[in-house]
N, C-alpha and C. Protein backbone atom coordinates (compact mmCIF):
# COMPACT_ATOMS: atom_id res chain seq x y z
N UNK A 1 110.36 188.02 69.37
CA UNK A 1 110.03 186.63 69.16
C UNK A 1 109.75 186.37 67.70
N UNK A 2 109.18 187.41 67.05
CA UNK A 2 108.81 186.78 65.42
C UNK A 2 110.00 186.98 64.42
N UNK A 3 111.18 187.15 64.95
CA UNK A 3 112.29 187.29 64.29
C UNK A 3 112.60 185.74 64.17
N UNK A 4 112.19 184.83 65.27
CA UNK A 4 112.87 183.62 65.13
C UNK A 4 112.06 183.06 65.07
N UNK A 5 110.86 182.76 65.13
CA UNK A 5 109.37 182.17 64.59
C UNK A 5 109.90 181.88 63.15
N UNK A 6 109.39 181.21 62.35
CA UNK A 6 109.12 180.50 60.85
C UNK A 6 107.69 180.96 60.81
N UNK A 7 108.14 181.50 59.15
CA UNK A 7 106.70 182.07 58.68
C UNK A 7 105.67 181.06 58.35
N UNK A 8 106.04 180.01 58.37
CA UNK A 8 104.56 179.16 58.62
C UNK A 8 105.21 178.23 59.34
N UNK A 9 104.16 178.16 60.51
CA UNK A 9 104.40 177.11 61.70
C UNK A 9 103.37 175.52 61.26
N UNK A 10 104.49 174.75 61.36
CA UNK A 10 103.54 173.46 61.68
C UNK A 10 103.01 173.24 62.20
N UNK A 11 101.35 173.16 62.52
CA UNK A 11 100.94 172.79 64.25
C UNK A 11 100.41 171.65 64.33
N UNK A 12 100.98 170.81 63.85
CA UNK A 12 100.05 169.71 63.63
C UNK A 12 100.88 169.02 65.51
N UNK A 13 102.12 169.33 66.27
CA UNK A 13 102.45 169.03 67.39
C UNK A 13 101.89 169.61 68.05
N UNK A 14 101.54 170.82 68.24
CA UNK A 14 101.60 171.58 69.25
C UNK A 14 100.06 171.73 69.93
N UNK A 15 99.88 172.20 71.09
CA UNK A 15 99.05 172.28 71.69
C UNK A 15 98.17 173.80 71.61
N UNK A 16 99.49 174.81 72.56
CA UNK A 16 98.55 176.20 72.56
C UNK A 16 100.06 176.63 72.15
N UNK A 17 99.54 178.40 72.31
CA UNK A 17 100.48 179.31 72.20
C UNK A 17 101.86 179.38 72.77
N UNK A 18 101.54 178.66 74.43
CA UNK A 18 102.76 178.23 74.86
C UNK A 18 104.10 177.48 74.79
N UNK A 19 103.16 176.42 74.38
CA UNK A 19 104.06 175.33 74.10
C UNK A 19 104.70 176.09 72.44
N UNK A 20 104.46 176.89 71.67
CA UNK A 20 104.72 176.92 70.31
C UNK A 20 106.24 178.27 70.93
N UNK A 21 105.66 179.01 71.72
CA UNK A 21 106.80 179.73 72.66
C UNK A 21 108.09 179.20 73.45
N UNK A 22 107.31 177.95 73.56
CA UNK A 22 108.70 176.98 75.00
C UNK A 22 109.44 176.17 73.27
N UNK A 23 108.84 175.97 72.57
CA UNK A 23 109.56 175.15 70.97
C UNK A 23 110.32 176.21 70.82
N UNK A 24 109.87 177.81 70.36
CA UNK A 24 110.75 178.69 69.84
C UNK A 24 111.90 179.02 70.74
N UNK A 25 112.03 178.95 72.05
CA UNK A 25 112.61 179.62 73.29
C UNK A 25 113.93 178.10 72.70
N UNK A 26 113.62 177.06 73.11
CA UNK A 26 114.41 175.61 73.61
C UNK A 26 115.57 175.56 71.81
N UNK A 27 114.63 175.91 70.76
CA UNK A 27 115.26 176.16 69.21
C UNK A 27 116.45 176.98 69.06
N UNK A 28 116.08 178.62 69.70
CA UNK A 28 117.13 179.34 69.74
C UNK A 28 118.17 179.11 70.74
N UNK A 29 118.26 178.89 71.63
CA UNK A 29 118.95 178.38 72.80
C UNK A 29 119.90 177.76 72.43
N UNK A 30 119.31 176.54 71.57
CA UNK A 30 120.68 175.51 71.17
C UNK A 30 121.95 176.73 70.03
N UNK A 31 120.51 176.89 69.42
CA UNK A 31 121.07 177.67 68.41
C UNK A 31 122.45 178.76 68.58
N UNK A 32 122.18 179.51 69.62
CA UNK A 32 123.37 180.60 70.25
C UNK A 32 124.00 180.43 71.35
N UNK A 33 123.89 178.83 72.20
CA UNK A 33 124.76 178.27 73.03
C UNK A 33 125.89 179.00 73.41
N UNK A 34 126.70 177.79 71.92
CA UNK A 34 127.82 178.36 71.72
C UNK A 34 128.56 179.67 71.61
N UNK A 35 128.12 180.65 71.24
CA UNK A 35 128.38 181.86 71.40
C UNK A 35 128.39 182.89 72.24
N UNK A 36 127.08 182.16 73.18
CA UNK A 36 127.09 182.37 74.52
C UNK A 36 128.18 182.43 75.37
N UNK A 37 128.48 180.99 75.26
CA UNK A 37 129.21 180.17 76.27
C UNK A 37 130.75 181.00 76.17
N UNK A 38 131.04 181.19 74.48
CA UNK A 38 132.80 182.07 74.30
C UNK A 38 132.26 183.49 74.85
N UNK A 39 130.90 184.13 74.74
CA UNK A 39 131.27 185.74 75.38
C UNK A 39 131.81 185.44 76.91
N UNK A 40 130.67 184.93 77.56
CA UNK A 40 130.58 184.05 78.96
C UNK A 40 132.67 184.09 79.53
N UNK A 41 133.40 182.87 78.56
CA UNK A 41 134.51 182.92 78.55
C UNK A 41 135.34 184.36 78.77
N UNK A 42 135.18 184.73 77.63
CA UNK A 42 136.12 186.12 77.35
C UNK A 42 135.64 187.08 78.64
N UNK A 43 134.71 187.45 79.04
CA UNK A 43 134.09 188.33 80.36
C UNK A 43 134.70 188.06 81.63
N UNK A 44 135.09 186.85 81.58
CA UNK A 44 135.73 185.96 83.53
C UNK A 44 137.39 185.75 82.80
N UNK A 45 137.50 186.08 81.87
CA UNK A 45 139.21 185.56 81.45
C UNK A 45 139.78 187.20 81.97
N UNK A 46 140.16 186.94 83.21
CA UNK A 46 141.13 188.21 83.27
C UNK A 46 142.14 188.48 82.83
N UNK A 47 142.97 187.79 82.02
CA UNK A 47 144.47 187.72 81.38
C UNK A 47 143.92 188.86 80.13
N UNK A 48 142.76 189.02 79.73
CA UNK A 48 142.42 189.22 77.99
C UNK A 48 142.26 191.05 78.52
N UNK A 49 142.64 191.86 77.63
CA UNK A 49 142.49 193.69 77.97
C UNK A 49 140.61 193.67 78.35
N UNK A 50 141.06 194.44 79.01
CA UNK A 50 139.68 195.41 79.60
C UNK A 50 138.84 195.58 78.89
N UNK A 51 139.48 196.46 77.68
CA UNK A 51 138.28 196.66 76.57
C UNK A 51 137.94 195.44 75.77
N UNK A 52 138.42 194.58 75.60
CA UNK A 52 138.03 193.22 74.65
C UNK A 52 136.65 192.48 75.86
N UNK A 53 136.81 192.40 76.94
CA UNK A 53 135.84 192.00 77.98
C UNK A 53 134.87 193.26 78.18
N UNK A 54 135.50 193.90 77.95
CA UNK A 54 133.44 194.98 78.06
C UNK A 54 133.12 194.90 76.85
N UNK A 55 133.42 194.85 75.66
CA UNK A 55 132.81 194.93 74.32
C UNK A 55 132.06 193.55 74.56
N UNK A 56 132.64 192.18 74.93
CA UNK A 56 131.94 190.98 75.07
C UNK A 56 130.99 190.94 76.18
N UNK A 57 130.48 191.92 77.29
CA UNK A 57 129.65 191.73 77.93
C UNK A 57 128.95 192.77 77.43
N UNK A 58 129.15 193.65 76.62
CA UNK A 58 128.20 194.42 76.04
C UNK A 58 127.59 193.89 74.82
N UNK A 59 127.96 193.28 74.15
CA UNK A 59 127.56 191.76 73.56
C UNK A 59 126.90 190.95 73.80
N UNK A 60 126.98 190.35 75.01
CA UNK A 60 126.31 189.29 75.81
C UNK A 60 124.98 190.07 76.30
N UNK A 61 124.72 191.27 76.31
CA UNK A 61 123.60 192.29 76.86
C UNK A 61 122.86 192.41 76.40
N UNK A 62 123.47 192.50 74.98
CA UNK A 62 122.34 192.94 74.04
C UNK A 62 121.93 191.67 72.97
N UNK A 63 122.25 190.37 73.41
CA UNK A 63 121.49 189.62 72.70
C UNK A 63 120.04 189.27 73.40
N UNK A 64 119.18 188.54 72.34
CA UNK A 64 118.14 188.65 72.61
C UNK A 64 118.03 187.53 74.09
N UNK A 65 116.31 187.93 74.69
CA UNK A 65 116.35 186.71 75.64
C UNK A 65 116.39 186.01 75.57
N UNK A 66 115.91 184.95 74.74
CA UNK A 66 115.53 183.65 74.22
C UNK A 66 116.97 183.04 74.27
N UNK A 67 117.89 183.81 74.10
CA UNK A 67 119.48 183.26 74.11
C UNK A 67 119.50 182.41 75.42
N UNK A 68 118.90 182.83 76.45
CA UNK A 68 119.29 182.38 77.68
C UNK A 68 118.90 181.34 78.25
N UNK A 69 119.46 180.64 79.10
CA UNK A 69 118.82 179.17 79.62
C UNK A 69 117.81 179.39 80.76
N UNK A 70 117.91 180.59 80.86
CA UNK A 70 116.50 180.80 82.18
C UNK A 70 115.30 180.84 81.81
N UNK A 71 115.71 181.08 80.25
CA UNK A 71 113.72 181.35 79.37
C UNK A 71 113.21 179.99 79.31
N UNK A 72 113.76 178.76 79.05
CA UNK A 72 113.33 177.93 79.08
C UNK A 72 112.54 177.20 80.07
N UNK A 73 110.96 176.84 79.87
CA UNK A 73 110.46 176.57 80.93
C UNK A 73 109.87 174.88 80.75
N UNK A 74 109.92 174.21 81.28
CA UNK A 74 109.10 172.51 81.06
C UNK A 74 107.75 172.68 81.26
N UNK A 75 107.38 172.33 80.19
CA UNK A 75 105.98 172.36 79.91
C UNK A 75 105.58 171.01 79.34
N UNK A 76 104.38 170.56 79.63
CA UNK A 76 103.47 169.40 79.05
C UNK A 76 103.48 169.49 77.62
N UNK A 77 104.16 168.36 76.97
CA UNK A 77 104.01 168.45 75.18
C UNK A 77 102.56 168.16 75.14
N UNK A 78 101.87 166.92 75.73
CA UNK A 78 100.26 166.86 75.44
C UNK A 78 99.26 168.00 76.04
N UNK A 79 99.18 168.45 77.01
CA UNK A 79 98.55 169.70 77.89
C UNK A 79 98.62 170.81 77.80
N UNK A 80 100.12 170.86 77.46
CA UNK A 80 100.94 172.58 77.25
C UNK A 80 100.57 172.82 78.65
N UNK A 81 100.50 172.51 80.13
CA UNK A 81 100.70 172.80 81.34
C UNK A 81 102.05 173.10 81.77
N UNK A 82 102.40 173.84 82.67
CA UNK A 82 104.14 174.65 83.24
C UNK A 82 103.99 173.81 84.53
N UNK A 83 103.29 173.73 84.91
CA UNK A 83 103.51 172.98 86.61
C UNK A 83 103.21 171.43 86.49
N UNK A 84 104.10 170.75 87.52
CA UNK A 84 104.00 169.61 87.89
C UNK A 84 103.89 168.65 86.55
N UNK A 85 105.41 169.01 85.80
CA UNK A 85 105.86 168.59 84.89
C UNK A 85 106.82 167.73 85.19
N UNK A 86 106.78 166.31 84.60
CA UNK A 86 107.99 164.97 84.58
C UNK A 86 109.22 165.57 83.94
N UNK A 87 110.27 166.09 84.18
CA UNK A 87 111.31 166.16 83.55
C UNK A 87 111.32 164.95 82.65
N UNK A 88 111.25 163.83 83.09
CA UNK A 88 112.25 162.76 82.07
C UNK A 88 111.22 162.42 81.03
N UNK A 89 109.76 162.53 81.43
CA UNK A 89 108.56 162.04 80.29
C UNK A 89 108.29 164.07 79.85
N UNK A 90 108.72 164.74 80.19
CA UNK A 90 107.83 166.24 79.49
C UNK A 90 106.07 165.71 79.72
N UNK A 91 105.84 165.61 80.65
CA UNK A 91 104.42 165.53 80.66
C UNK A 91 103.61 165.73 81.95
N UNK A 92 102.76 166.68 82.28
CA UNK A 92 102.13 166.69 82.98
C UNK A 92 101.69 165.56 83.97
N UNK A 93 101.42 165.62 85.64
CA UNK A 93 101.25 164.68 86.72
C UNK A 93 100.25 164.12 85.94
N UNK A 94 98.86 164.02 85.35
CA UNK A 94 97.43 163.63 85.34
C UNK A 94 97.80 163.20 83.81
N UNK A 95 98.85 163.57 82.97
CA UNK A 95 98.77 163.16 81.06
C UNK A 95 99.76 161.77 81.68
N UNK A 96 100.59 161.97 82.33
CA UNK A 96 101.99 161.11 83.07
C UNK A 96 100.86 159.74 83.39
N UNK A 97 100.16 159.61 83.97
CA UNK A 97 99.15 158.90 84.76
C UNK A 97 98.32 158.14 83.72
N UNK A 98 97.65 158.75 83.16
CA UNK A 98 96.57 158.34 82.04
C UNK A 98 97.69 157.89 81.16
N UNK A 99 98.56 158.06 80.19
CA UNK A 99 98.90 157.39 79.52
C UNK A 99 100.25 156.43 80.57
N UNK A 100 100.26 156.28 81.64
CA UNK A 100 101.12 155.20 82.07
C UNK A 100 99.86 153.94 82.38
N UNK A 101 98.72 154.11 82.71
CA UNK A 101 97.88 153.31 83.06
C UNK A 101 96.89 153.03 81.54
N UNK A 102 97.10 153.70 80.18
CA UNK A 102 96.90 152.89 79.21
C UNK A 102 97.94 152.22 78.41
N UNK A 103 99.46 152.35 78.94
CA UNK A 103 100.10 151.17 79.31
C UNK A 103 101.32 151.86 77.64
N UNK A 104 100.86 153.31 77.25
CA UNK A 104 101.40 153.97 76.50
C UNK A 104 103.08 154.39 76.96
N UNK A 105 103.58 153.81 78.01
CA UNK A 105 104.71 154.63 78.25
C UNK A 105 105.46 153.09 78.80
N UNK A 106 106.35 152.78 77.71
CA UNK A 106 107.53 151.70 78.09
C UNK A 106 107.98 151.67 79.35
N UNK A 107 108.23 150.70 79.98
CA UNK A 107 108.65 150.39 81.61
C UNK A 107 108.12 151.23 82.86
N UNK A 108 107.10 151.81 82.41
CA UNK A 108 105.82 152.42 83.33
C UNK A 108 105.23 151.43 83.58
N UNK A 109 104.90 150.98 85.02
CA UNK A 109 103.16 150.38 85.74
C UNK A 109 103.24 150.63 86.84
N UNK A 110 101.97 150.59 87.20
CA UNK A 110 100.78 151.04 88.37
C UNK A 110 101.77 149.78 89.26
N UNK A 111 102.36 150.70 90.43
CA UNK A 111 102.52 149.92 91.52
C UNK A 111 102.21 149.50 92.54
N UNK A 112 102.13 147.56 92.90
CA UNK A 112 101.27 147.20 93.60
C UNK A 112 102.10 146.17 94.86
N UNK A 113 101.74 146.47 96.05
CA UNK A 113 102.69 145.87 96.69
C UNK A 113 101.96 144.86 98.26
């Protein structure tokens, strides 16, 4: 992980340790996508020699985790909480709530029927 960390972190966003982990994880990700995505290719292309597809999944093995889309976890940007996270707001059920009912979150309100 401190290979791809920045030697001085801004924290003026961040919450805890986690959330500064789910920033570094979501950073590299974009970052080696692409490179991903062509080993990914070359490994399922059966037309390409044998050995050109094991060198690329031996490739794909040994990059780091953070490469992968499974490390990525949704977490609360205000809370830094992992559970019972809004995909579309990144925010925790109870941060989701409090700032929809101080009226902080565009085309959010308390529904009344």
């Amino acid at each position: 992980m401190a290979q791809f960390r920045a030697n001085r972190l801004d924290l003026g966003c961040f919450i805890n340790k986690f959330v500064i982990r789910d920033h570094t994880k979501r950073k590299v990700f974009t970052e080696y996508e692409t490179e991903r995505q062509a080993l990914r290719y070359i490994i399922r292309n059966t037309t390409l020699p044998q050995r050109m597809r094991a060198s690329a999944q031996l490739k794909l093995s040994q990059m780091h985790c953070y490469t992968r889309p499974t490390q990525i976890h949704n977490r609360c940007l205000m809370g830094g909480k992992g559970r019972g996270v809004f995909r579309d707001f990144r925010m925790a059920r109870y941060q989701f709530r409090v700032n929809a009912l101080e009226g902080n979150i565009p085309g959010v309100k308390k529904a009344s029927w």
